[in-house]
N, C-alpha and C. Protein backbone atom coordinates (compact mmCIF):
# COMPACT_ATOMS: atom_id res chain seq x y z
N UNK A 1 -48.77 135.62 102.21
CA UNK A 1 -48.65 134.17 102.23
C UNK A 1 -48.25 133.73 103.64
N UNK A 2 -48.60 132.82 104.20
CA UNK A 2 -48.85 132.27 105.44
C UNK A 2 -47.76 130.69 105.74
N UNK A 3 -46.78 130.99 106.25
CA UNK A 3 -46.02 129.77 106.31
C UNK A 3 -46.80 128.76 107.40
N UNK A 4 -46.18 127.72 106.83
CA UNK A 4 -47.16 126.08 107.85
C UNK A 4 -46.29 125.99 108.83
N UNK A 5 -46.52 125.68 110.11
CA UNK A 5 -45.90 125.40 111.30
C UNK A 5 -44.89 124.40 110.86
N UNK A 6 -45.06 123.39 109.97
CA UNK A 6 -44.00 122.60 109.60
C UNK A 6 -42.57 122.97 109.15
N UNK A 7 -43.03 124.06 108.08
CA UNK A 7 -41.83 124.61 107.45
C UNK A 7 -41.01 125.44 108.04
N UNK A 8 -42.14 126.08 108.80
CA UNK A 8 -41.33 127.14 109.97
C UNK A 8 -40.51 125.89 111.08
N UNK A 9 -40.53 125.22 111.66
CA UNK A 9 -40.22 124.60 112.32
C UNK A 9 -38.60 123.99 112.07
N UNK A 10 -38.90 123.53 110.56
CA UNK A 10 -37.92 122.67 109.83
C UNK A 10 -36.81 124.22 109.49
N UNK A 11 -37.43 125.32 109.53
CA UNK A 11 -36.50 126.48 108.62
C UNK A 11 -35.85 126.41 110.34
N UNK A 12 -36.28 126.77 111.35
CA UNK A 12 -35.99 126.80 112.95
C UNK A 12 -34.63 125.95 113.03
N UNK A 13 -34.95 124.28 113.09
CA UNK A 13 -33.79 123.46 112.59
C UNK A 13 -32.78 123.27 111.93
N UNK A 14 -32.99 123.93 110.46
CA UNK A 14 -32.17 124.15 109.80
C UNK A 14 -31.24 125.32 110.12
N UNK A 15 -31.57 126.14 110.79
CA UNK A 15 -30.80 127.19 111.19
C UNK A 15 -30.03 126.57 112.87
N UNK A 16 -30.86 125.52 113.42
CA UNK A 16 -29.73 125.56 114.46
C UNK A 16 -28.66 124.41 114.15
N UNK A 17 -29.09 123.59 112.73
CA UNK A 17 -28.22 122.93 112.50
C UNK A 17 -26.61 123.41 111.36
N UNK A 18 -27.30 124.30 111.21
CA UNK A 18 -26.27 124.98 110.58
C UNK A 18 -25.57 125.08 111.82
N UNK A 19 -25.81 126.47 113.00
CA UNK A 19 -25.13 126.83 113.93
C UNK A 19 -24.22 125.62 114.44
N UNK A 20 -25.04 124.41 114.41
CA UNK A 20 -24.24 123.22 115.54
C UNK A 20 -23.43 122.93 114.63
N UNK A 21 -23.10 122.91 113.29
CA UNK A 21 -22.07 122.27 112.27
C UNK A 21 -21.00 123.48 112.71
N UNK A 22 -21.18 124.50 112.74
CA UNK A 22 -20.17 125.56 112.69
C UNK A 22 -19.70 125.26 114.04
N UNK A 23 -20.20 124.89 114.72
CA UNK A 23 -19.30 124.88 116.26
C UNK A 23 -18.81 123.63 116.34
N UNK A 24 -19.53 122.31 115.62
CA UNK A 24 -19.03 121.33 115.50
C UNK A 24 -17.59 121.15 115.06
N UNK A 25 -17.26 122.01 114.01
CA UNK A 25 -15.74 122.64 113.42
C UNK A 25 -14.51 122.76 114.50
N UNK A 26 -15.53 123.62 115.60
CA UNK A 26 -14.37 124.28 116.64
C UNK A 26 -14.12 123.18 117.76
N UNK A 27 -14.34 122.06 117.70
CA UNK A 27 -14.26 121.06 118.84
C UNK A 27 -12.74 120.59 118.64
N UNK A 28 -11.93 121.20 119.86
CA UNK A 28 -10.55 120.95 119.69
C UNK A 28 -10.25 119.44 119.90
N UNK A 29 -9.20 118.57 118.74
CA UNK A 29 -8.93 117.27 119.01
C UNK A 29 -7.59 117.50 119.04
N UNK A 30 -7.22 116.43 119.80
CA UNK A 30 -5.75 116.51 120.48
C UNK A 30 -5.06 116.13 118.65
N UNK A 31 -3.94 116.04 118.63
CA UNK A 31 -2.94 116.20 117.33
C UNK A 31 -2.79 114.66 117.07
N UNK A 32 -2.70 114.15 118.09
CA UNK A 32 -2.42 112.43 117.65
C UNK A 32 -3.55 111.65 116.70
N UNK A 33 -5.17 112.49 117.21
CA UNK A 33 -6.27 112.26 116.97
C UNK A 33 -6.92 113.16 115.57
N UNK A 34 -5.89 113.66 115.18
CA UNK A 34 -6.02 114.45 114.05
C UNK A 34 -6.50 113.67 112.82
N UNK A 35 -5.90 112.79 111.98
CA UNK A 35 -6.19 111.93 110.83
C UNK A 35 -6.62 110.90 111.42
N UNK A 36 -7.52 110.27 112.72
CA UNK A 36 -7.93 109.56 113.10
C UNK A 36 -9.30 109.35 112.09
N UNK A 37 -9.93 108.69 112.01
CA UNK A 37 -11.04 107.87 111.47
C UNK A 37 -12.56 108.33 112.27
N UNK A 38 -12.28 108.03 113.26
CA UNK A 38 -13.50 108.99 114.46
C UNK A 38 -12.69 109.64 115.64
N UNK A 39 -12.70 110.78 115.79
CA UNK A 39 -12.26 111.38 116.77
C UNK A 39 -14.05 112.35 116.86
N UNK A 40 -13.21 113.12 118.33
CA UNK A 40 -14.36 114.06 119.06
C UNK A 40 -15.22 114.80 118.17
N UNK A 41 -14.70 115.39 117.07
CA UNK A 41 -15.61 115.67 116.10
C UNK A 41 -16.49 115.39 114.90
N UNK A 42 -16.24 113.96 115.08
CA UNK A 42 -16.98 113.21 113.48
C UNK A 42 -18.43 113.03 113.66
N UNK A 43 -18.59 112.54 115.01
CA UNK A 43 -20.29 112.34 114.91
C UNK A 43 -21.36 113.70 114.79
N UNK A 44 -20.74 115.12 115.68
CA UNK A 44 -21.44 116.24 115.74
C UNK A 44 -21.00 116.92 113.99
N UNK A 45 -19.91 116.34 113.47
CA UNK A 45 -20.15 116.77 112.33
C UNK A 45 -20.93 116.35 111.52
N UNK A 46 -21.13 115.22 111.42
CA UNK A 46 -22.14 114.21 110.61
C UNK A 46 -23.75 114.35 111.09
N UNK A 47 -24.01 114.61 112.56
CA UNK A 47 -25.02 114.93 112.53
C UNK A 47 -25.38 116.25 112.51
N UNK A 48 -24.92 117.29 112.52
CA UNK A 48 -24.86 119.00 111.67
C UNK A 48 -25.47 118.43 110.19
N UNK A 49 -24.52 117.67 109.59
CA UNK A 49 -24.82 117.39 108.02
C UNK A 49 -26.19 116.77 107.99
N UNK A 50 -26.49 115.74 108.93
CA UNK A 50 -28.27 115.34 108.71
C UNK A 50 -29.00 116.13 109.05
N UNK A 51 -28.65 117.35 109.89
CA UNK A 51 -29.92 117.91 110.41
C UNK A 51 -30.23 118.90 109.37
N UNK A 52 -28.91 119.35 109.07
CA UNK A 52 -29.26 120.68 107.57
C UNK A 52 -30.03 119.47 106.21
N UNK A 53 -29.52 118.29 106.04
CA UNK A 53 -30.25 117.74 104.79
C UNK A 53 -31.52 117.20 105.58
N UNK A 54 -31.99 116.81 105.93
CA UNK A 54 -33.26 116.56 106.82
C UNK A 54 -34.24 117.52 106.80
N UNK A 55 -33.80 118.70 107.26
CA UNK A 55 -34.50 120.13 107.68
C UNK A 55 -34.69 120.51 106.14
N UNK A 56 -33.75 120.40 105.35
CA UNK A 56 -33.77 121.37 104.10
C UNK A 56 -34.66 120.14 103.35
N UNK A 57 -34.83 119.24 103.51
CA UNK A 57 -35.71 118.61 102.39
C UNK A 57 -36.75 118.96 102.90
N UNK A 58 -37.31 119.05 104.41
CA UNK A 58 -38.52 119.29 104.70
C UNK A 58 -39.21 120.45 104.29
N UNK A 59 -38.23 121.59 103.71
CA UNK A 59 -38.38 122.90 103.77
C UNK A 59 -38.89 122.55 102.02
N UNK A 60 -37.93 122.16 101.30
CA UNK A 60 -38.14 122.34 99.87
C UNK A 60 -39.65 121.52 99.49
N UNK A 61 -39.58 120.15 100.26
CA UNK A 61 -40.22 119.50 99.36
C UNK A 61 -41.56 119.48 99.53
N UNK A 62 -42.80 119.21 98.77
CA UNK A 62 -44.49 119.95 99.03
C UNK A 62 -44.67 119.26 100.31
N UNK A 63 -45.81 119.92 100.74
CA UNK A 63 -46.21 119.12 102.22
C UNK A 63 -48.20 118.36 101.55
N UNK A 64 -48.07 117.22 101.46
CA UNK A 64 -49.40 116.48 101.17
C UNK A 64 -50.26 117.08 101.98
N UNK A 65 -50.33 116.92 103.20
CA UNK A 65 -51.77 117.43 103.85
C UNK A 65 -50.79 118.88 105.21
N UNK A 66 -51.73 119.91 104.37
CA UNK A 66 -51.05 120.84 105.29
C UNK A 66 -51.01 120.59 107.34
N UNK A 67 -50.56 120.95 107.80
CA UNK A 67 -50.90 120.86 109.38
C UNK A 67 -51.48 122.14 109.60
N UNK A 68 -52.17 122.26 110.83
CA UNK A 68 -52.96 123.26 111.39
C UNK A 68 -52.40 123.00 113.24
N UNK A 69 -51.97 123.38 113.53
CA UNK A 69 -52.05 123.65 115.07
C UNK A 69 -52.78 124.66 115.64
N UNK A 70 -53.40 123.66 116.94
CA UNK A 70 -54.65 124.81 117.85
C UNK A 70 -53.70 124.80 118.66
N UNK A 71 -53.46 125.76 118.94
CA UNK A 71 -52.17 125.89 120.63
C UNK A 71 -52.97 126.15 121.64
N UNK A 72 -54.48 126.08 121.78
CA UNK A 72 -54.56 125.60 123.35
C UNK A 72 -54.66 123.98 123.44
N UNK A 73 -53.85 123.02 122.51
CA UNK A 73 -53.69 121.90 123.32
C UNK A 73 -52.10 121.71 122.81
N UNK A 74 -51.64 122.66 123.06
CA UNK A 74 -50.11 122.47 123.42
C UNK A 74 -49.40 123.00 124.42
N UNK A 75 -48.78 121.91 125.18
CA UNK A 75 -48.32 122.28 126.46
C UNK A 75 -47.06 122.84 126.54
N UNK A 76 -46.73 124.44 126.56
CA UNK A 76 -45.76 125.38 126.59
C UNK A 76 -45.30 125.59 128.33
N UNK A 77 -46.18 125.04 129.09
CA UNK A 77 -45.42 125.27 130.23
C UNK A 77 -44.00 123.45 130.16
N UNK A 78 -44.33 122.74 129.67
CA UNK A 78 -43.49 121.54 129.70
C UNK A 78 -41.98 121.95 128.61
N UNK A 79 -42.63 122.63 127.63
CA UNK A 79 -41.70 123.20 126.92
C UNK A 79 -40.61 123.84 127.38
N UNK A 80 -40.47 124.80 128.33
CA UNK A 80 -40.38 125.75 129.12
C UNK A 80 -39.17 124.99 130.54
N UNK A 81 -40.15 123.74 130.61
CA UNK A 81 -39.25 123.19 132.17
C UNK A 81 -38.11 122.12 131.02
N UNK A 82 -38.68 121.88 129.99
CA UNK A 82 -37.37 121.30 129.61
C UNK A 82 -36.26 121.83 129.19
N UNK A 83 -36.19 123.32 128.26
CA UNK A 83 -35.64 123.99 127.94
C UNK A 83 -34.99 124.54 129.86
N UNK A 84 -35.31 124.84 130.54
CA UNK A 84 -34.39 125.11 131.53
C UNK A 84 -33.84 123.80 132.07
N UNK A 85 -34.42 122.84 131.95
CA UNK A 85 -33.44 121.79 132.50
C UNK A 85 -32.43 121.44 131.40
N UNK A 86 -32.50 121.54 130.42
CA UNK A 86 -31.29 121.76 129.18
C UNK A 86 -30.00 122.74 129.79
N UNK A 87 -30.68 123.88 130.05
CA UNK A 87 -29.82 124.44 130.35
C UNK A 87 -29.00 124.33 131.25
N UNK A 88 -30.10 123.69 132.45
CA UNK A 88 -28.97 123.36 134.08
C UNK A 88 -28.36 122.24 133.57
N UNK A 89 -28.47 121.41 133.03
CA UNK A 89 -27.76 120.36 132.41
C UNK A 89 -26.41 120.75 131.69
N UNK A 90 -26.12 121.35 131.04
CA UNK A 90 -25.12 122.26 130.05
C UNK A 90 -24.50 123.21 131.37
N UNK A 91 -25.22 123.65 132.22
CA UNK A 91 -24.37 124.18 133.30
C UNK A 91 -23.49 123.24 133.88
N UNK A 92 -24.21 122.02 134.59
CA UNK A 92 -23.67 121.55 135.59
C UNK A 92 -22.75 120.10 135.17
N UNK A 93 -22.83 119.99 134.03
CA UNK A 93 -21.87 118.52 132.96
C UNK A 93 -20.62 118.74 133.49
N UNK A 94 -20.05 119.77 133.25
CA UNK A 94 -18.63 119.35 133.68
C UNK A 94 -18.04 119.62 134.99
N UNK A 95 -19.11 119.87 136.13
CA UNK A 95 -18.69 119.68 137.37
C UNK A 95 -19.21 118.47 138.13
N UNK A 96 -20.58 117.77 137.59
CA UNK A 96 -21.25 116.50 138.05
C UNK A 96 -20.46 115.65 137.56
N UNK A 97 -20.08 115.64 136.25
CA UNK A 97 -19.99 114.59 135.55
C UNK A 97 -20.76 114.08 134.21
N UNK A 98 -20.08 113.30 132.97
CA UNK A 98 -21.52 112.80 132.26
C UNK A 98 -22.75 112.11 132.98
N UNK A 99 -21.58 110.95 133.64
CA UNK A 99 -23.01 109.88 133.50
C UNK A 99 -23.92 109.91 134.77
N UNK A 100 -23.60 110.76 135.63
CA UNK A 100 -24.80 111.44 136.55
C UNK A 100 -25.86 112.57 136.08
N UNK A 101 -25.22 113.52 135.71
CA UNK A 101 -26.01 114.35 134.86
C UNK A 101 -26.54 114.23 134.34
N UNK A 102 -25.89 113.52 132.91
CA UNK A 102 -27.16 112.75 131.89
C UNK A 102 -27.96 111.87 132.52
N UNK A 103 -28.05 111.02 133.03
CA UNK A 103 -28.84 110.09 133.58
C UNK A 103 -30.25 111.02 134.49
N UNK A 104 -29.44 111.77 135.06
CA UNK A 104 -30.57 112.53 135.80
C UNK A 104 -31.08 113.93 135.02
N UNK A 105 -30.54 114.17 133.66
CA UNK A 105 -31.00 114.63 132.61
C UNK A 105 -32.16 114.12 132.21
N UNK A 106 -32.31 112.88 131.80
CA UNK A 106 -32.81 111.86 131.10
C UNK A 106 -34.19 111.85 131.58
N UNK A 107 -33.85 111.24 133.15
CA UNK A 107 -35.39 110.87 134.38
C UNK A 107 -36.09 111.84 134.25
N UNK A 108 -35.17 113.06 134.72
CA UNK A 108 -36.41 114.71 134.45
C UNK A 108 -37.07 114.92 133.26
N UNK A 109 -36.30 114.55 132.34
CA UNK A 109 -36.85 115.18 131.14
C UNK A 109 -38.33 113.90 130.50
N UNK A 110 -37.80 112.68 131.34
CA UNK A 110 -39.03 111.95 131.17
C UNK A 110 -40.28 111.91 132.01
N UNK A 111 -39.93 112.03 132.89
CA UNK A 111 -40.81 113.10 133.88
C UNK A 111 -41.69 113.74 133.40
N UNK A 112 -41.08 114.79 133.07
CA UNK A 112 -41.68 116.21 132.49
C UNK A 112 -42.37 115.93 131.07
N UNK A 113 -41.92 114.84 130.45
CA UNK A 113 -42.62 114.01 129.39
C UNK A 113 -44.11 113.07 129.86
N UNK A 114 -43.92 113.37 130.91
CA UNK A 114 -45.21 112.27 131.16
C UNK A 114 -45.05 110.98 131.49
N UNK A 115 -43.81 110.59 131.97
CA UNK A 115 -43.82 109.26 132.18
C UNK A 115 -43.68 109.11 133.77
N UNK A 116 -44.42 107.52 134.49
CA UNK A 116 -44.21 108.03 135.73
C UNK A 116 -44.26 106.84 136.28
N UNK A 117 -43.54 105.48 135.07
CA UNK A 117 -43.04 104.39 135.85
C UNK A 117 -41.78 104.36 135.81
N UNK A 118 -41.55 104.70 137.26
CA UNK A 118 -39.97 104.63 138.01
C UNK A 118 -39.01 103.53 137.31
N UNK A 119 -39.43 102.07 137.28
CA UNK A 119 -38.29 101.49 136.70
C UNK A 119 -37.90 101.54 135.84
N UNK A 120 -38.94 102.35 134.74
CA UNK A 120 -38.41 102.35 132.98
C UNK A 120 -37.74 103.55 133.01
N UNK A 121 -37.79 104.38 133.77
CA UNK A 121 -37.08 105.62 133.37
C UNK A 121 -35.75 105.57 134.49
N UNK A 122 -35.71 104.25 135.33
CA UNK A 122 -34.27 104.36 135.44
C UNK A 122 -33.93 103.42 134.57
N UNK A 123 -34.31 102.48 134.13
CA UNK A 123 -33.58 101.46 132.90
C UNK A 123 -33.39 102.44 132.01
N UNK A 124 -34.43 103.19 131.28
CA UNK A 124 -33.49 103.88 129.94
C UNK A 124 -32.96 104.88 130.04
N UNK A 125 -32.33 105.14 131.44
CA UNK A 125 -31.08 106.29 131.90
C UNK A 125 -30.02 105.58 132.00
N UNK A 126 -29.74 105.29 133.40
CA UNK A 126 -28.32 104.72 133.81
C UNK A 126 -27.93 103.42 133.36
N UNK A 127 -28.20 102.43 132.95
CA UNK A 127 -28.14 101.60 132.07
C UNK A 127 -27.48 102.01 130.40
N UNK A 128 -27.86 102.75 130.11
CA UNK A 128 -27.93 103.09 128.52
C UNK A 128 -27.08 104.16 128.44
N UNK A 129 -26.95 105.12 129.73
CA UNK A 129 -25.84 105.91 130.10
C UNK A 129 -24.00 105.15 130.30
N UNK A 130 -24.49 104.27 130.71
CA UNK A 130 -23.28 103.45 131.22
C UNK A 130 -23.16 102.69 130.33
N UNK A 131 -23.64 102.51 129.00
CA UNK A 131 -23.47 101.23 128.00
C UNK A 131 -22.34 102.40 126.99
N UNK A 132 -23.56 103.34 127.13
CA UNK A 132 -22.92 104.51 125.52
C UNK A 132 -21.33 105.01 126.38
N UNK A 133 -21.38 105.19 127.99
CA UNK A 133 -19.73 105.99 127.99
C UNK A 133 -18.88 104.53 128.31
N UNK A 134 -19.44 103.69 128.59
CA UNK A 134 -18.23 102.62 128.05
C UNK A 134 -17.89 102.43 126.60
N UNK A 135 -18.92 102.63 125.90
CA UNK A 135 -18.16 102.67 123.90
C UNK A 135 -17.55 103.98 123.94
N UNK A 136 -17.36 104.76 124.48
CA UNK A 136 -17.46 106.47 123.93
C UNK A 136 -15.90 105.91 124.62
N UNK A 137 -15.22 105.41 126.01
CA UNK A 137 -14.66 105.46 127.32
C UNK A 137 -13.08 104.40 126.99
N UNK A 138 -13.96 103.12 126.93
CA UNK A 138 -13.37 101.99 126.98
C UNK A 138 -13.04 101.54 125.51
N UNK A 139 -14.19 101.77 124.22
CA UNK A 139 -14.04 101.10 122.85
C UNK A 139 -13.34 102.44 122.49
N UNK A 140 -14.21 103.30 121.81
CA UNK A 140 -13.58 104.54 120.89
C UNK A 140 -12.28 105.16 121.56
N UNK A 141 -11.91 104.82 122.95
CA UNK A 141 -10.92 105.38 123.62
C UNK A 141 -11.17 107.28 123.14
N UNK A 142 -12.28 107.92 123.56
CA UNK A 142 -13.09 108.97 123.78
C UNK A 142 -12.87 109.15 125.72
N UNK A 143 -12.14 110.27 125.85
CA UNK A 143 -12.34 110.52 127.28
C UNK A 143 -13.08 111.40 127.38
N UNK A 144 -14.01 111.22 128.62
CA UNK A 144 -14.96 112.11 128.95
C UNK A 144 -14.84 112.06 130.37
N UNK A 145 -14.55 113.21 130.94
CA UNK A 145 -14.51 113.80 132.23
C UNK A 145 -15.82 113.50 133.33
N UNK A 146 -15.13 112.90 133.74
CA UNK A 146 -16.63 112.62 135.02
C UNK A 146 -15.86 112.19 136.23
N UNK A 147 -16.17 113.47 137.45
CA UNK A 147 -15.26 113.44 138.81
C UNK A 147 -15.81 112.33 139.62
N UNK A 148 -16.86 111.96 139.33
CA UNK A 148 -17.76 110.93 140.06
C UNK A 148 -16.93 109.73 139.62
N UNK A 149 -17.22 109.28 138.91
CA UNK A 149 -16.44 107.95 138.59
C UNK A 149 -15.11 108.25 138.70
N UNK A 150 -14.56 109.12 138.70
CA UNK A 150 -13.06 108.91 138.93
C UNK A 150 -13.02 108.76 140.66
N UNK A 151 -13.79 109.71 141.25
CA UNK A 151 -13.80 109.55 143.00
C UNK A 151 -14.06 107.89 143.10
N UNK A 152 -15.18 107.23 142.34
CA UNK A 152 -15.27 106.08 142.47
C UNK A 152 -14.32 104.82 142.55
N UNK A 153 -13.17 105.64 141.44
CA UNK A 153 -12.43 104.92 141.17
C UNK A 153 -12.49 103.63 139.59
N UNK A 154 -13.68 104.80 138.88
CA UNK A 154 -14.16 103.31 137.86
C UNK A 154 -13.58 103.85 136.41
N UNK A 155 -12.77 105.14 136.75
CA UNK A 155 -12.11 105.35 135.14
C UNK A 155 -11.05 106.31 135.91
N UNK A 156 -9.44 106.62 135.44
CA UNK A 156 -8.63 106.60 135.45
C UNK A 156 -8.27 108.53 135.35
């Protein structure tokens, strides 16, 4: 019996969403932030929990029209530059900073997506970077380490 790229895909997910719930667990919150309501670990826990029910319905439930993939029109070298820019990204976060990193996370990875008008891919970086760590920063009172803005002088 021959599994569908779908299910395999979704079983793929489901297994790294398991993994991310289990590490989601180990995300140390300071003690004050303990019976807090949202602290550092509620959203990666909650989304662990959608990705395993998401993945696992995809897995259980019939698939209407099977898929077929021809993989010579899938582009594995793009695959490839994003997965290493993931990684230099995850390297270099906590010595750049979030909202440089991500932002210049973001451009590359849209880039490498195919996109190649300059102003939209800095509007939906640094803009949207700087909206989410002011809620994460300023609202949720969520600190996130970034030497850049502190050299700047724009967080404390």
């Amino acid at each position: 019996m021959r599994i569908s790229p779908t299910k395999f895909i979704s079983l793929l997910f489901f297994i790294f969403s398991v993994f991310y719930l289990y590490t989601a667990h180990q995300i140390v919150v300071f003690t004050f932030d303990e019976n807090a309501p949202f602290n550092a670990r509620t959203f990666p826990i909650y989304l662990g929990w959608a990705g395993i029910f998401f993945s696992g319905l995809k897995i259980i439930l019939p698939e209407k029209v099977p898929t077929e993939v021809d993989h010579k029109y899938l582009d594995y070298k793009s695959i490839i530059y994003l997965i290493l820019v993931s990684i230099i990204y995850g390297a270099v976060i906590l010595k750049v900073g979030y909202f440089l990193s991500t932002s210049l996370f973001l451009i590359v990875s849209y880039y490498l997506l195919g996109e190649r008008r300059w102003l939209w891919m800095f509007l939906l970086s640094f803009p949207f970077v700087a909206i989410f760590m002011f809620l994460l920063h300023g609202v949720l009172n969520i600190y996130l380490r970034d030497p850049l803005l502190k050299y700047l002088g724009i967080i404390g």
